[in-house]
PDB file of N, CA and C in Angstrom:
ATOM      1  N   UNK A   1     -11.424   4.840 -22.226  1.00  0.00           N
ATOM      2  CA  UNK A   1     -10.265   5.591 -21.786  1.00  0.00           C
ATOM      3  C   UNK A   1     -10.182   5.534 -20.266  1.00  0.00           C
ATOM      4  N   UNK A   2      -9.313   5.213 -19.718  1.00  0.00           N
ATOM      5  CA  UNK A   2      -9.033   5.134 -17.976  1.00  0.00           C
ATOM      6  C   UNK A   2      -8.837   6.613 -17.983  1.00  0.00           C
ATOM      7  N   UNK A   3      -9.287   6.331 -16.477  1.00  0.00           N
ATOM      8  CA  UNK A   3      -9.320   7.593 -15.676  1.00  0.00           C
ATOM      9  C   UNK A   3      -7.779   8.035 -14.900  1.00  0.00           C
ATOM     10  N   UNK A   4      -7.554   9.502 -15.010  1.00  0.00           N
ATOM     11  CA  UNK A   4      -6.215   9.657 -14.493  1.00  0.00           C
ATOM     12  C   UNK A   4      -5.997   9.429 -13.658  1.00  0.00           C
ATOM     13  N   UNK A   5      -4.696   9.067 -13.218  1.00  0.00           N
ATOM     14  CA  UNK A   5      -4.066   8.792 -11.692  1.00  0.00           C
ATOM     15  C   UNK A   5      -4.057   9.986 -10.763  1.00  0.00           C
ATOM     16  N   UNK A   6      -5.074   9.785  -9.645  1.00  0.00           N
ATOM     17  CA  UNK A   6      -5.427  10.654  -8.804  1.00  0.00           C
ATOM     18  C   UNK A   6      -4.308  10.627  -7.980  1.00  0.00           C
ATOM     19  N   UNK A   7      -3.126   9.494  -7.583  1.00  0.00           N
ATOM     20  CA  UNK A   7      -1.740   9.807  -7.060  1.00  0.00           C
ATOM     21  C   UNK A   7      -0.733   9.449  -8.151  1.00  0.00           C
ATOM     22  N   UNK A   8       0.079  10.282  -7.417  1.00  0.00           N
ATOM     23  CA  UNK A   8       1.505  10.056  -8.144  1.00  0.00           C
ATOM     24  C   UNK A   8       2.567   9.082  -7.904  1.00  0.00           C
ATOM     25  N   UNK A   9       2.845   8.019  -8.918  1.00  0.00           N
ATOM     26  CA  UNK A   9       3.931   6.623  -8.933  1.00  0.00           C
ATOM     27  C   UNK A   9       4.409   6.806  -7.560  1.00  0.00           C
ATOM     28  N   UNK A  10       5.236   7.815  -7.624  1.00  0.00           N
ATOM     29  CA  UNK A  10       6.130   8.298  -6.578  1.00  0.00           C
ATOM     30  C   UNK A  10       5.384   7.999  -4.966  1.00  0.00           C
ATOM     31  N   UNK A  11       4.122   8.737  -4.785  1.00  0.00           N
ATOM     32  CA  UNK A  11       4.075   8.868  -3.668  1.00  0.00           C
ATOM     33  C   UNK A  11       3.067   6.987  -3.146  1.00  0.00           C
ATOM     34  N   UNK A  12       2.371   6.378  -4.404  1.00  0.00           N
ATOM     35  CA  UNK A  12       2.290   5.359  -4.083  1.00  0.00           C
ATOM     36  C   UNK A  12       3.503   3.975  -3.533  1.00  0.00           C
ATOM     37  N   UNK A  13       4.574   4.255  -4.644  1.00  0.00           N
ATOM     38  CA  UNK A  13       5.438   3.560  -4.141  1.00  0.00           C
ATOM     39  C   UNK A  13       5.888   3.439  -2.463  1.00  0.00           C
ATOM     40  N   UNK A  14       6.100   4.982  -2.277  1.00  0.00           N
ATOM     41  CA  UNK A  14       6.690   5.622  -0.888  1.00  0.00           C
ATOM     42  C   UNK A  14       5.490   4.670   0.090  1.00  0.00           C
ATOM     43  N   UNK A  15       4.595   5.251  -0.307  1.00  0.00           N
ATOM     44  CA  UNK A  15       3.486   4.739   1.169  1.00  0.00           C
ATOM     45  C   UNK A  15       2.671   3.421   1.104  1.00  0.00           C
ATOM     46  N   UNK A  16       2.902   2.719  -0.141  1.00  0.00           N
ATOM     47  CA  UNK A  16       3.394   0.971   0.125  1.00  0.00           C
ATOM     48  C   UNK A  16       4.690   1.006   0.791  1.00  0.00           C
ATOM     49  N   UNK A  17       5.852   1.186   0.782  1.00  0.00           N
ATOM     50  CA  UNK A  17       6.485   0.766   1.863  1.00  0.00           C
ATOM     51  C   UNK A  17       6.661   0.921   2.850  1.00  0.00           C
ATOM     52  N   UNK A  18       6.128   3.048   3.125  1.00  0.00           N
ATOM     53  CA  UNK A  18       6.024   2.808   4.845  1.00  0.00           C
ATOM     54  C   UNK A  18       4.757   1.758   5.418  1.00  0.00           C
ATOM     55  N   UNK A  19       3.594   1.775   4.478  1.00  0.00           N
ATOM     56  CA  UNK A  19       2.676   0.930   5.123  1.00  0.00           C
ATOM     57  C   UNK A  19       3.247  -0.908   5.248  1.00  0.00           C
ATOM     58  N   UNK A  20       4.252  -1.404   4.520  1.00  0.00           N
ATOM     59  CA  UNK A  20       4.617  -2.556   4.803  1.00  0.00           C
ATOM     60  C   UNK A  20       5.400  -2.738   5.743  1.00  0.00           C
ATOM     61  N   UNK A  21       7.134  -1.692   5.635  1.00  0.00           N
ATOM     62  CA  UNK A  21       7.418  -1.920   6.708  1.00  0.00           C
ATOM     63  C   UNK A  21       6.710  -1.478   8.297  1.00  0.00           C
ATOM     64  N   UNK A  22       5.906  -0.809   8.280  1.00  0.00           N
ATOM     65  CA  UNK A  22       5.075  -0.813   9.576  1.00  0.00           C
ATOM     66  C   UNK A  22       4.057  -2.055  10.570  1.00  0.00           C
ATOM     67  N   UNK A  23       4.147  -2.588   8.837  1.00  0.00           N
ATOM     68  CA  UNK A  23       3.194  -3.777   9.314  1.00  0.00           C
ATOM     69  C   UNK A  23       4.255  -5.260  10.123  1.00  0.00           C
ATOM     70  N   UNK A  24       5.380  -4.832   9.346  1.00  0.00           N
ATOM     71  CA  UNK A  24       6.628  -5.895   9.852  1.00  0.00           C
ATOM     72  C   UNK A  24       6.581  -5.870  11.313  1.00  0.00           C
ATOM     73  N   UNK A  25       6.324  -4.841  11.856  1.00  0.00           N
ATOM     74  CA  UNK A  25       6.959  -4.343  13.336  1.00  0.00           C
ATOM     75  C   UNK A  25       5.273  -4.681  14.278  1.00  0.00           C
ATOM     76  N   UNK A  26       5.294  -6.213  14.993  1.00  0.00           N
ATOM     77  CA  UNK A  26       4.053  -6.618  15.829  1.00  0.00           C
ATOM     78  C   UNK A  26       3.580  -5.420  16.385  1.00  0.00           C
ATOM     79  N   UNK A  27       4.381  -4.825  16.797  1.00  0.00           N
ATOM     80  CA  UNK A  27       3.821  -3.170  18.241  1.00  0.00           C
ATOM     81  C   UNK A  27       3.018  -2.548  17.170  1.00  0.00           C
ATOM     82  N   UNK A  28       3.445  -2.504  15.519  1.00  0.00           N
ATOM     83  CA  UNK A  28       3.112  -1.351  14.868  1.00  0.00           C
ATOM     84  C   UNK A  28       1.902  -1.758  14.002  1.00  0.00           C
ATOM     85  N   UNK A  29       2.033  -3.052  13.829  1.00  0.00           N
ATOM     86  CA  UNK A  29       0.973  -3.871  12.758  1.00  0.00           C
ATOM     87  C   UNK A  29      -0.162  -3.401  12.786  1.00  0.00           C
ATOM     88  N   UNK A  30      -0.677  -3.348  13.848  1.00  0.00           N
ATOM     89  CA  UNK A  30      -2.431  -2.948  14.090  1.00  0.00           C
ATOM     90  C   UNK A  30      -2.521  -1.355  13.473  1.00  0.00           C
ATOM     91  N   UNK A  31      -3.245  -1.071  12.764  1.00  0.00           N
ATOM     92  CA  UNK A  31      -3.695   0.147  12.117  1.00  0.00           C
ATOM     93  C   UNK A  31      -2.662   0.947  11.640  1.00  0.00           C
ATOM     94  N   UNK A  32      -1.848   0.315  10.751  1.00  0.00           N
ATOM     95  CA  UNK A  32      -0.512   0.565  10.043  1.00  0.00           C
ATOM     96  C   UNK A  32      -1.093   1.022   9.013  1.00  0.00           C
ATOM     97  N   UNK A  33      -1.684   0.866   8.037  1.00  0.00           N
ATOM     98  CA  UNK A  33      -1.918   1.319   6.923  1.00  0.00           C
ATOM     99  C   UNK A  33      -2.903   2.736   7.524  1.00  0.00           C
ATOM    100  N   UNK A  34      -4.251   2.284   8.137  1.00  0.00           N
ATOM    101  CA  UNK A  34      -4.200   3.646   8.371  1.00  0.00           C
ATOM    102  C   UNK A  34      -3.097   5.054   8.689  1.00  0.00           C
ATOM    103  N   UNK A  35      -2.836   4.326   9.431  1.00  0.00           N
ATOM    104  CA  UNK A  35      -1.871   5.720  10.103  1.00  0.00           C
ATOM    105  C   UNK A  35      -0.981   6.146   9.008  1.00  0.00           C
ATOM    106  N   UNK A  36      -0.542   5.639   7.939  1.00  0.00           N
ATOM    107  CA  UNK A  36       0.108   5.634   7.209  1.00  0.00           C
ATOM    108  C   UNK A  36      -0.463   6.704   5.950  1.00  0.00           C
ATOM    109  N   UNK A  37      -1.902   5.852   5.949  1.00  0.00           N
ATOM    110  CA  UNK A  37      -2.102   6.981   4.936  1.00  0.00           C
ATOM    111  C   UNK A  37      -3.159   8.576   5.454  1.00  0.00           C
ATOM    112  N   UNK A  38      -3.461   8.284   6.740  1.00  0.00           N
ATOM    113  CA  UNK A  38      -3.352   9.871   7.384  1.00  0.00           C
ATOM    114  C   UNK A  38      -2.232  10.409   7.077  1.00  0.00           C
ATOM    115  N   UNK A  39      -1.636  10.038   6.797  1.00  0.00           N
ATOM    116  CA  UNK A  39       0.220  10.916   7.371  1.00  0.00           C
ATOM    117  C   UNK A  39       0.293  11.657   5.860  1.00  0.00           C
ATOM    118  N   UNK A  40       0.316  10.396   5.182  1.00  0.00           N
ATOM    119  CA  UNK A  40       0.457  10.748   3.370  1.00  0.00           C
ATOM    120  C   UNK A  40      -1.075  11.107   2.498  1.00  0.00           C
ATOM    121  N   UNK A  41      -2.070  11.654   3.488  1.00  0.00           N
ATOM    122  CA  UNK A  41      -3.028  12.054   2.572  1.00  0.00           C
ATOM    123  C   UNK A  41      -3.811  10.997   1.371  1.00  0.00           C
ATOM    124  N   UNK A  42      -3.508  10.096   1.656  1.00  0.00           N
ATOM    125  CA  UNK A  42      -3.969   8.605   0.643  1.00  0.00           C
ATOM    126  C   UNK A  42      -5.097   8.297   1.410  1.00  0.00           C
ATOM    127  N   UNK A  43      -6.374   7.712   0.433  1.00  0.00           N
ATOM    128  CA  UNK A  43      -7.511   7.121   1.039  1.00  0.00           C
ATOM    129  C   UNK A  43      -6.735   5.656   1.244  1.00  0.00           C
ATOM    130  N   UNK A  44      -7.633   5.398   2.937  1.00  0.00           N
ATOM    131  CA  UNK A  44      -6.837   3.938   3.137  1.00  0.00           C
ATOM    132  C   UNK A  44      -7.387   2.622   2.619  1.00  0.00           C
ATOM    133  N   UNK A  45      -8.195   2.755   1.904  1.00  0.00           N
ATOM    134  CA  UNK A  45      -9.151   1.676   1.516  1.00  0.00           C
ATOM    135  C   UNK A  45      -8.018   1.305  -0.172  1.00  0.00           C
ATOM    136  N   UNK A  46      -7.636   2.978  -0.694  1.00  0.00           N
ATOM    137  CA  UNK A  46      -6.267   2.817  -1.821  1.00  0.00           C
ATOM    138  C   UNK A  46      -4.955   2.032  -1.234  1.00  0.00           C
ATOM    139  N   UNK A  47      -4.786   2.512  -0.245  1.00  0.00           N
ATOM    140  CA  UNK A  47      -3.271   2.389   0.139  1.00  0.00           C
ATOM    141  C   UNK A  47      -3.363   0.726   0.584  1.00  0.00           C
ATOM    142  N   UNK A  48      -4.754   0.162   1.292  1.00  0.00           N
ATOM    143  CA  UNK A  48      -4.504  -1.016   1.123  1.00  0.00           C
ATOM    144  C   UNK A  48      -4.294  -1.906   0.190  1.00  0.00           C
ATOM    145  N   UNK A  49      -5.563  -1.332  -0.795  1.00  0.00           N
ATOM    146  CA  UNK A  49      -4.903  -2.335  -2.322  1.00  0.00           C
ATOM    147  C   UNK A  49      -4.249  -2.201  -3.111  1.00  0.00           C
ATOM    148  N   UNK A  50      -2.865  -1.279  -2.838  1.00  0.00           N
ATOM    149  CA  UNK A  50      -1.671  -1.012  -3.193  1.00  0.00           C
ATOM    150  C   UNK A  50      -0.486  -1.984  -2.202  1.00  0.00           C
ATOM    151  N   UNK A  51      -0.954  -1.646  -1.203  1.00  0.00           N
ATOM    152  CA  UNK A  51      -0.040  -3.138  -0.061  1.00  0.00           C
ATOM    153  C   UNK A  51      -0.756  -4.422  -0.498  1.00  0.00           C
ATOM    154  N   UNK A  52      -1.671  -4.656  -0.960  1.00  0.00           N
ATOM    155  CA  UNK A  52      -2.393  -6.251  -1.205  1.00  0.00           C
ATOM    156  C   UNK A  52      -1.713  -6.583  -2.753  1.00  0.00           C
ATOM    157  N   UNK A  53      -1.372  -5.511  -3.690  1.00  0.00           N
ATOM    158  CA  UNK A  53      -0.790  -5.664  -4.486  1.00  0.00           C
ATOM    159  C   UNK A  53       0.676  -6.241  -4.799  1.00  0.00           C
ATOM    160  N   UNK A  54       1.000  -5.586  -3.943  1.00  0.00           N
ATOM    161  CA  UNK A  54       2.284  -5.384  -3.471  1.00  0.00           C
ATOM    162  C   UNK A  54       3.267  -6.506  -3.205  1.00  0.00           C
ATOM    163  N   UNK A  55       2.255  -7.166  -2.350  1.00  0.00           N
ATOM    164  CA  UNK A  55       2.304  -8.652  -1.930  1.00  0.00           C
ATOM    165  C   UNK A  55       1.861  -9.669  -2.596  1.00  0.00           C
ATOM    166  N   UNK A  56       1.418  -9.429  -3.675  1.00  0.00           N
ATOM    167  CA  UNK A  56       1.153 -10.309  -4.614  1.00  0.00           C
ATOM    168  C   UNK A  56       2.208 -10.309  -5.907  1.00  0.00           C
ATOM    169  N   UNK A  57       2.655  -9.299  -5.901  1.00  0.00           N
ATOM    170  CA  UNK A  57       3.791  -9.298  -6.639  1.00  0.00           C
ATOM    171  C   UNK A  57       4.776  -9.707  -6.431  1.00  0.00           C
ATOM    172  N   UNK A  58       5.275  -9.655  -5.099  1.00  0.00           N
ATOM    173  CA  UNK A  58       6.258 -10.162  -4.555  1.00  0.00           C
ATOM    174  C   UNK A  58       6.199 -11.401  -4.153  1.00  0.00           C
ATOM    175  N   UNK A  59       5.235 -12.144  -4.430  1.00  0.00           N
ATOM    176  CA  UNK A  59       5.043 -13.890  -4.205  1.00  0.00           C
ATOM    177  C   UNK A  59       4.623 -14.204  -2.266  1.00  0.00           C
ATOM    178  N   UNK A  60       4.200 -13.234  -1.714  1.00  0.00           N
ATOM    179  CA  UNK A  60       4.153 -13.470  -0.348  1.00  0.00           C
ATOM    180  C   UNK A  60       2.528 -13.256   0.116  1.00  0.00           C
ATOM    181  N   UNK A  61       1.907 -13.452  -1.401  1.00  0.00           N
ATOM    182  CA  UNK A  61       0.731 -13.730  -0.986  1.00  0.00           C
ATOM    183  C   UNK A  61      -0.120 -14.085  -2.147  1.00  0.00           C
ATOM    184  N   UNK A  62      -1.041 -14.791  -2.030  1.00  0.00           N
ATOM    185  CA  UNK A  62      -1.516 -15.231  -3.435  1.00  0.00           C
ATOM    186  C   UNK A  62      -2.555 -14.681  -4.475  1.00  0.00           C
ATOM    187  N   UNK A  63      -2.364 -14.628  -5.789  1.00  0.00           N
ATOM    188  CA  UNK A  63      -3.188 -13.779  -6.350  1.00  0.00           C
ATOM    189  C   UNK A  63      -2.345 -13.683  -7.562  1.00  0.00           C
ATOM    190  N   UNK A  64      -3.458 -12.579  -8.591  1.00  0.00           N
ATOM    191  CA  UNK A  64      -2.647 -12.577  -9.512  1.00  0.00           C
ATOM    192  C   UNK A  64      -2.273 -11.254 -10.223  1.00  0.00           C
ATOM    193  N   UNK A  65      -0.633 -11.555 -10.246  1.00  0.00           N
ATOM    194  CA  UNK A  65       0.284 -10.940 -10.431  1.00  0.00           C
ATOM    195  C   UNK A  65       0.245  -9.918 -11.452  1.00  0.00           C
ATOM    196  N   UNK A  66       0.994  -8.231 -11.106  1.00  0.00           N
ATOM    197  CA  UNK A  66       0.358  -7.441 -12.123  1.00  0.00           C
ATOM    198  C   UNK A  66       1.183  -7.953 -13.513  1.00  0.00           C
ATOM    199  N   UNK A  67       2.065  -8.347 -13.525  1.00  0.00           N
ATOM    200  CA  UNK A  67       2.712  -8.432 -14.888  1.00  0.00           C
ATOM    201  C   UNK A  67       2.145 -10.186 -15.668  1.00  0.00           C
TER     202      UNK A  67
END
């Protein structure tokens, strides 16, 4: 039996994209995900392999795909 989701869809979705679009922006790139998930209370070691995901889903990085 998996273990419950310690976040909610919602707030993962949200802070994959502030952490991506942050990373878009060169000034902002460097310690984007951190700051990101200080802000939103997310461990950043999660919030990264939710952006590494992210990007693998979306074909802009290689790996394999959740579906």
């Amino acid at each position: 039996m998996a273990a419950p989701r310690k976040y909610p869809a919602e707030l993962q979705e949200r802070a994959t994209r502030l952490a991506i679009e942050a990373r878009q922006d060169p000034e902002r790139r460097r310690g984007a995900v951190r700051r990101v998930s200080e802000q939103l209370g997310v461990n950043p070691e999660t919030l990264r392999n939710w952006v590494r995901q992210s990007e693998i889903d979306a074909g802009t990085r290689p790996g394999v795909s959740t579906s």
